[in-house]
C-alpha atoms as a PDB file:
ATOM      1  CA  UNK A   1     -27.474 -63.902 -52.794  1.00  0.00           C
ATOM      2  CA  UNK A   2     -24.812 -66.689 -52.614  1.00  0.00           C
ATOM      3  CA  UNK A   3     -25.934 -70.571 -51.415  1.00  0.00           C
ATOM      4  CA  UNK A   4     -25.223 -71.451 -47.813  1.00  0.00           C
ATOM      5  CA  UNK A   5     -22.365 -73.589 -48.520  1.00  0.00           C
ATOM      6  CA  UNK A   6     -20.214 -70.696 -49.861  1.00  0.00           C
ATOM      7  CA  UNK A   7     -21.840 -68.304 -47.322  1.00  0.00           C
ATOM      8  CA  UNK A   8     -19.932 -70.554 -44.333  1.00  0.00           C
ATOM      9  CA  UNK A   9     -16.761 -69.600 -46.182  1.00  0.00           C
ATOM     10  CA  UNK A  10     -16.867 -66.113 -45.893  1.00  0.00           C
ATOM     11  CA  UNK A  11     -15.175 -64.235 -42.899  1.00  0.00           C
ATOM     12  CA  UNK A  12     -14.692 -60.740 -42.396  1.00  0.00           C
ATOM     13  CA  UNK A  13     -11.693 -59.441 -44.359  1.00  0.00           C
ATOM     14  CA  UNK A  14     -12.698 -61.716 -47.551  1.00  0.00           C
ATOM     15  CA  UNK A  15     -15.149 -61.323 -50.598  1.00  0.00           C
ATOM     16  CA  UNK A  16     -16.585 -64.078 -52.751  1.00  0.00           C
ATOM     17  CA  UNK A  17     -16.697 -63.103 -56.327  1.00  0.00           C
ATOM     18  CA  UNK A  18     -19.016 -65.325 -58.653  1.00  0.00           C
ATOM     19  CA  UNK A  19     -17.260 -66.043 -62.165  1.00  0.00           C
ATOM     20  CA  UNK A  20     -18.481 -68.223 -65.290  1.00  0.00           C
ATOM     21  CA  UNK A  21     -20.155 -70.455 -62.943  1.00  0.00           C
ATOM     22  CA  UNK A  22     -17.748 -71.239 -60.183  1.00  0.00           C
ATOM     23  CA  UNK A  23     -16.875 -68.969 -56.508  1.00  0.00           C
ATOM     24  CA  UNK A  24     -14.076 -68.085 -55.708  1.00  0.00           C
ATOM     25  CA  UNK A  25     -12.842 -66.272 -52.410  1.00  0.00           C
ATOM     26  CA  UNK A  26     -10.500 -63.295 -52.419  1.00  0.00           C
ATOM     27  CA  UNK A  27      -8.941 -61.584 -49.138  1.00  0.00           C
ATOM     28  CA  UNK A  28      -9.545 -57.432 -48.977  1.00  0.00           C
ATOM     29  CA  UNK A  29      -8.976 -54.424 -47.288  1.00  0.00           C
ATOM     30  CA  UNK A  30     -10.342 -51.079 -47.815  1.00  0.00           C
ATOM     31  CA  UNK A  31      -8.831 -47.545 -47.206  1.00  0.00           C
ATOM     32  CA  UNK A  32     -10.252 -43.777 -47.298  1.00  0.00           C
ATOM     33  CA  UNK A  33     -10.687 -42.002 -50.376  1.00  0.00           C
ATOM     34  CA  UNK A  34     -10.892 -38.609 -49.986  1.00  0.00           C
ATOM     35  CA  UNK A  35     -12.135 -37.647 -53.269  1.00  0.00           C
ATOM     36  CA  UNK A  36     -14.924 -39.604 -52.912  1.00  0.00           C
ATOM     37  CA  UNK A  37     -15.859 -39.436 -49.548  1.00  0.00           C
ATOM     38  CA  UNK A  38     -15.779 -42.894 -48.314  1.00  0.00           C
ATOM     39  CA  UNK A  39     -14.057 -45.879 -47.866  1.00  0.00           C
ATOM     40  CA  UNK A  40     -12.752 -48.188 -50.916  1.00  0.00           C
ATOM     41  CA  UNK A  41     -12.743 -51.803 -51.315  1.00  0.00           C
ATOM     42  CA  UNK A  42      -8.956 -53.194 -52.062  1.00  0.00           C
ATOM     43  CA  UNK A  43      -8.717 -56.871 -53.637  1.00  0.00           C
ATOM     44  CA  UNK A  44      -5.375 -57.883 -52.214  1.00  0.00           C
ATOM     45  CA  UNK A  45      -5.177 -61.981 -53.207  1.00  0.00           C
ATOM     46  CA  UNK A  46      -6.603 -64.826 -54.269  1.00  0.00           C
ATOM     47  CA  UNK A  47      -7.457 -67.225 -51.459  1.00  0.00           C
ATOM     48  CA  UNK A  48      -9.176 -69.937 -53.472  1.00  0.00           C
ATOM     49  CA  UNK A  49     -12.082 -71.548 -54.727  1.00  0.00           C
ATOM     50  CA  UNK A  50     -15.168 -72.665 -53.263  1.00  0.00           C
ATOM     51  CA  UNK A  51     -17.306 -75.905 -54.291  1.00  0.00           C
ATOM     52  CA  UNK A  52     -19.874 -77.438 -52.693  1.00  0.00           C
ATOM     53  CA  UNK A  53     -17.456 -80.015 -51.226  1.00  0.00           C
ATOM     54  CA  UNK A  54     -15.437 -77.785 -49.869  1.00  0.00           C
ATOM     55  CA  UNK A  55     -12.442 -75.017 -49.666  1.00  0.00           C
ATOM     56  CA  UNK A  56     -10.033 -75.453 -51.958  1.00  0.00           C
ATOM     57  CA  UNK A  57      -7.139 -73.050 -51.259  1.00  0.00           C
ATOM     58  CA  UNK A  58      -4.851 -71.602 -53.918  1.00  0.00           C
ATOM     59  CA  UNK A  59      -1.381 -73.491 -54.778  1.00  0.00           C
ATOM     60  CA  UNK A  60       0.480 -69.904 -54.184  1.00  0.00           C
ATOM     61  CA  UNK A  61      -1.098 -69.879 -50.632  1.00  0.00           C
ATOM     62  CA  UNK A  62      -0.035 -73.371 -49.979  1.00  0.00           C
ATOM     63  CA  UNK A  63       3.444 -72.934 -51.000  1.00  0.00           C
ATOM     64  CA  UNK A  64       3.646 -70.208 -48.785  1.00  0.00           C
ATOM     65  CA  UNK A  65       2.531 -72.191 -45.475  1.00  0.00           C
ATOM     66  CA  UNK A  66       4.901 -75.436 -46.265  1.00  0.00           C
ATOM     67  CA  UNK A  67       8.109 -73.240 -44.325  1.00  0.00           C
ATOM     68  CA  UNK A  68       7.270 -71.323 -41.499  1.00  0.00           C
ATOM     69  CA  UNK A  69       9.694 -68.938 -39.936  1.00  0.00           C
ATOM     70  CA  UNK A  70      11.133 -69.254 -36.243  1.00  0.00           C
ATOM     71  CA  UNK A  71      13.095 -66.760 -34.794  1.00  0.00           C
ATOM     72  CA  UNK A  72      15.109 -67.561 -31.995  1.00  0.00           C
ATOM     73  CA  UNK A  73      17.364 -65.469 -29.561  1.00  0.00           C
ATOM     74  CA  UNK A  74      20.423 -67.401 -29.496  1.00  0.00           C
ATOM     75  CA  UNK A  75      23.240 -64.697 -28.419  1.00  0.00           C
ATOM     76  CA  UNK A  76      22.699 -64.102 -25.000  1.00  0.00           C
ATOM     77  CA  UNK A  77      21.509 -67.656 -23.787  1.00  0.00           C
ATOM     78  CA  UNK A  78      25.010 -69.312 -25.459  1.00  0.00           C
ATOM     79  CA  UNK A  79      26.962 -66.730 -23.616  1.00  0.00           C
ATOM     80  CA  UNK A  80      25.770 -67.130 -20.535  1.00  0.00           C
ATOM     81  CA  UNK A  81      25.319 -71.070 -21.105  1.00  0.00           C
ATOM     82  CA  UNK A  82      29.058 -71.177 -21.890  1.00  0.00           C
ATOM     83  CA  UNK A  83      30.187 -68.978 -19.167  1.00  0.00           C
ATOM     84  CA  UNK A  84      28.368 -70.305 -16.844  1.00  0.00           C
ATOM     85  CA  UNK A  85      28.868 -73.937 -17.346  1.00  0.00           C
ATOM     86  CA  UNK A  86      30.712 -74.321 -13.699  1.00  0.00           C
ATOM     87  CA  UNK A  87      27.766 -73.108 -12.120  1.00  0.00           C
ATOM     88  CA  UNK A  88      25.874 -75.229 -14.128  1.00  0.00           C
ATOM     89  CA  UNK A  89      27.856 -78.272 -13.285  1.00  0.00           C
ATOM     90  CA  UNK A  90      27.362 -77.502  -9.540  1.00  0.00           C
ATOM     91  CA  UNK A  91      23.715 -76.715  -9.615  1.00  0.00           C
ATOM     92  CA  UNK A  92      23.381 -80.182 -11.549  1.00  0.00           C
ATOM     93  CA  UNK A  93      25.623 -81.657  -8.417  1.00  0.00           C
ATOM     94  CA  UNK A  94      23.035 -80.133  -5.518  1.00  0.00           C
ATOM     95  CA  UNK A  95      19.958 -80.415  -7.483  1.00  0.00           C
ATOM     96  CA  UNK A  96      20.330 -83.457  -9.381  1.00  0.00           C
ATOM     97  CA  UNK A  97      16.598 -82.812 -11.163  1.00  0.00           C
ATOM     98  CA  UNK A  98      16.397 -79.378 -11.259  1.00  0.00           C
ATOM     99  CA  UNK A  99      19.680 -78.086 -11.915  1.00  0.00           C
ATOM    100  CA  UNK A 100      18.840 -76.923 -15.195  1.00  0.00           C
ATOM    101  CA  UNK A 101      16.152 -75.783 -14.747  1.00  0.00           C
ATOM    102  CA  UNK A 102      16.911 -73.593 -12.293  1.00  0.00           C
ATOM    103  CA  UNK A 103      20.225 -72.501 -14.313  1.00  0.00           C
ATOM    104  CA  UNK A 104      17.632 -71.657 -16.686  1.00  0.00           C
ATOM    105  CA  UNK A 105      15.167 -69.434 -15.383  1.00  0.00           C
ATOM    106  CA  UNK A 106      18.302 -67.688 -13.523  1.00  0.00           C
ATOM    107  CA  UNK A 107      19.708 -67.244 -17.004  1.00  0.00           C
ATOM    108  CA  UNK A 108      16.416 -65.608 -18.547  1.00  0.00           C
ATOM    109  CA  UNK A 109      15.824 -63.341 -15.885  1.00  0.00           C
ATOM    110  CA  UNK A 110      19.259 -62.080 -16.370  1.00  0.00           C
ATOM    111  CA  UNK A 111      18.220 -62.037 -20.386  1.00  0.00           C
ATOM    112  CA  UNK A 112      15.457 -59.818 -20.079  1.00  0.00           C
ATOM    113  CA  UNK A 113      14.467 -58.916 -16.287  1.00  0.00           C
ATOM    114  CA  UNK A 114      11.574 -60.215 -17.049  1.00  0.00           C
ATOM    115  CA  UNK A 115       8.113 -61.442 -14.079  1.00  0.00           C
ATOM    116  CA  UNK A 116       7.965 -65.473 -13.831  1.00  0.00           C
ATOM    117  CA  UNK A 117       4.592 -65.131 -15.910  1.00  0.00           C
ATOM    118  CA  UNK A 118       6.678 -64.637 -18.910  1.00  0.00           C
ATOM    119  CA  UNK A 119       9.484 -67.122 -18.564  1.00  0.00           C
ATOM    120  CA  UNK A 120       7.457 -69.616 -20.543  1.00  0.00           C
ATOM    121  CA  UNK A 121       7.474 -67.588 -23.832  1.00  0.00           C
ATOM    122  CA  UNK A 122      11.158 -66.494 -23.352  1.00  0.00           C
ATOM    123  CA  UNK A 123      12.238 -70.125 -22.990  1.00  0.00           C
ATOM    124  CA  UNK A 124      10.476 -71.229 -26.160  1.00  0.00           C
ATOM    125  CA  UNK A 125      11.844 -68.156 -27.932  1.00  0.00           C
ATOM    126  CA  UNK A 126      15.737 -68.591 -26.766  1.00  0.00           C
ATOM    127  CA  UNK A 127      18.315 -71.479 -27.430  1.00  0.00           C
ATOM    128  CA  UNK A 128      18.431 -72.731 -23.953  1.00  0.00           C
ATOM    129  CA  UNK A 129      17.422 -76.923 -24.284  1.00  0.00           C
ATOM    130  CA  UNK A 130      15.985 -78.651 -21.622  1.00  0.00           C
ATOM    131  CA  UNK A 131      15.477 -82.330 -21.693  1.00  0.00           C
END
């Protein structure tokens, strides 16, 4: 059995593995063996080491986290922003604080037909800017 500190490490989807002395934490999966029977355990990384001061993740798993990926839709949104910029212009003219914004949401239901629940994630997945 493994000491409470490195106990509070583990979380389903992981194994600790105890090797000359020191733990270390490994994420796995299993899958179906047939020929057996039953389900196989499958190491797929190294996460990192445990200590009793703490977590220390592995450099490769760091690296990995420094450059998250964003997609954005940007087609669409600059289309309609640039052939729409009269309308724009006047809705700005009417509604002097909620011109764009109301430019906007007309924009992304023309996007993607979408309810109003969903505007939110649509307009932090496009290009449209607001200030």
């Amino acid at each position: 059995m493994y000491p409470d500190w490195v106990l509070k490490h583990k979380k389903k989807g992981t194994n600790i593995s105890y090797i000359n002395g020191r733990y270390y934490l490994y994420a796995v999966s299993s899958v179906w063996n047939k020929e057996k029977g039953r389900a196989q355990k499958i190491t797929n990384e190294y996460l990192g080491r445990i200590t009793e001061d703490g977590f220390i993740p592995s450099k490769k798993r760091t690296e990995k986290r420094e450059a998250p990926v964003t997609v954005k839709e940007h087609g669409a949104s600059s289309v309609l922003t640039t052939l729409g910029e009269d309308v724009l212009n006047e809705l700005k003219n009417v509604f002097p604080e909620h011109g764009e914004l109301i430019f906007t949401i007309a924009a992304l239901r023309v996007i993607e037909q979408c309810p109003f629940k969903r505007l939110e994630n649509l307009y932090n997945n496009s290009n449209f800017a607001l200030p």
